[in-house]
Protein backbone atom coordinates (compact mmCIF):
# COMPACT_ATOMS: atom_id res chain seq x y z
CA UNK A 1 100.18 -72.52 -51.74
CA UNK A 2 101.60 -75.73 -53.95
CA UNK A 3 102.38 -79.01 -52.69
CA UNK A 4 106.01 -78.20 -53.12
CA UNK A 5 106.17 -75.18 -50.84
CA UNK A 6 104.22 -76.69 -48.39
CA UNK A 7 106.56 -79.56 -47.56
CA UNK A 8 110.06 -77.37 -48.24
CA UNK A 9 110.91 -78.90 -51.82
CA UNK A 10 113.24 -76.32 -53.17
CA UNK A 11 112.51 -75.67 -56.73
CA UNK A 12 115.78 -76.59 -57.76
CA UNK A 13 115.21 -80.05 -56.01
CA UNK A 14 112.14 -80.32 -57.84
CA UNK A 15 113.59 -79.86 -61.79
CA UNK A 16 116.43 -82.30 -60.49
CA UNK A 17 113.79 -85.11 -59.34
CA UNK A 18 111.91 -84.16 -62.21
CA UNK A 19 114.61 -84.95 -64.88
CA UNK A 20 115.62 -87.79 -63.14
CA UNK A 21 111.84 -89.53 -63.29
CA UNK A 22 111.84 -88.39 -67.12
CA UNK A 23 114.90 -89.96 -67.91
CA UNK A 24 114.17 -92.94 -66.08
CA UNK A 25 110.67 -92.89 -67.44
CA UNK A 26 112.52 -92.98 -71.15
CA UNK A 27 115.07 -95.81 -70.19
CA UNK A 28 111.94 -97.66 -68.95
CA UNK A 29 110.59 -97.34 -72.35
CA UNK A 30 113.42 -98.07 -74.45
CA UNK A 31 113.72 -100.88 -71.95
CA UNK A 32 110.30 -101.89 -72.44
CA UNK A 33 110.85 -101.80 -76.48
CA UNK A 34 113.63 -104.56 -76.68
CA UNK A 35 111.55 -106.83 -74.18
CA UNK A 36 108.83 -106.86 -76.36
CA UNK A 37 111.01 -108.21 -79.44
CA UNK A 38 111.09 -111.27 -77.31
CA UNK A 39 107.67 -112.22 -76.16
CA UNK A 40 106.42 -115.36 -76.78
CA UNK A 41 103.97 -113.95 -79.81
CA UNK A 42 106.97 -112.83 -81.75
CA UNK A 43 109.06 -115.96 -81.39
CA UNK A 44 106.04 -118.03 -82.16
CA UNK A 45 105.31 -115.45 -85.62
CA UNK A 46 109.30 -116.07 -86.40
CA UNK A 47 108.93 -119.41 -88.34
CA UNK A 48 106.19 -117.99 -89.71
CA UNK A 49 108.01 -115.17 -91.06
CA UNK A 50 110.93 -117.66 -92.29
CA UNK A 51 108.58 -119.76 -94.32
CA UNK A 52 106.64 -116.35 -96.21
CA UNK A 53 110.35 -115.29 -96.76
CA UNK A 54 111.19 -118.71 -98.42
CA UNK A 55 107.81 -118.69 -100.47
CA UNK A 56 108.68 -115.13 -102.04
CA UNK A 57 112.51 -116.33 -102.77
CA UNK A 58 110.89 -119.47 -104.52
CA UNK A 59 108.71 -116.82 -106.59
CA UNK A 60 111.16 -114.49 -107.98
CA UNK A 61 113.40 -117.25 -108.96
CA UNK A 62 109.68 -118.78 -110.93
CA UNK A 63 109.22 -115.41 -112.19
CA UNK A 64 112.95 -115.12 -113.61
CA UNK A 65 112.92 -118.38 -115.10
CA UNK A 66 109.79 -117.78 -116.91
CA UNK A 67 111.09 -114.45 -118.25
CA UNK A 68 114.27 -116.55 -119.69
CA UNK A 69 112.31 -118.68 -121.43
């Protein structure tokens, strides 16, 4: 006999609580996505990123000069 029988779960009560741990269990994650964006790590990599974005703008403008000329 199941765990769920033995303590009077219906089965309907069991895909309801079911569903709503998934879904929670998604939010959680989606949750658990945007918090990451802002750990320290990321903020500290953002200048970073800024300044290997400026280096590549300063390169293609080189590289189109030098093709003028």
């Amino acid at each position: 006999m199941g765990v769920r029988r033995q303590e009077g779960i219906t089965q309907r009560q069991y895909y309801s609580w079911s569903k709503e741990f998934m879904e929670a269990g998604k939010k959680r994650l989606a949750g658990d996505t945007a918090r990451e964006a802002n750990t320290g790590e990321v903020k500290d990599l953002r200048p970073e990123a800024r300044d290997l974005k400026e280096v590549v703008a300063e390169q293609a403008l080189e590289l189109r000069l030098l093709k003028r000329a």
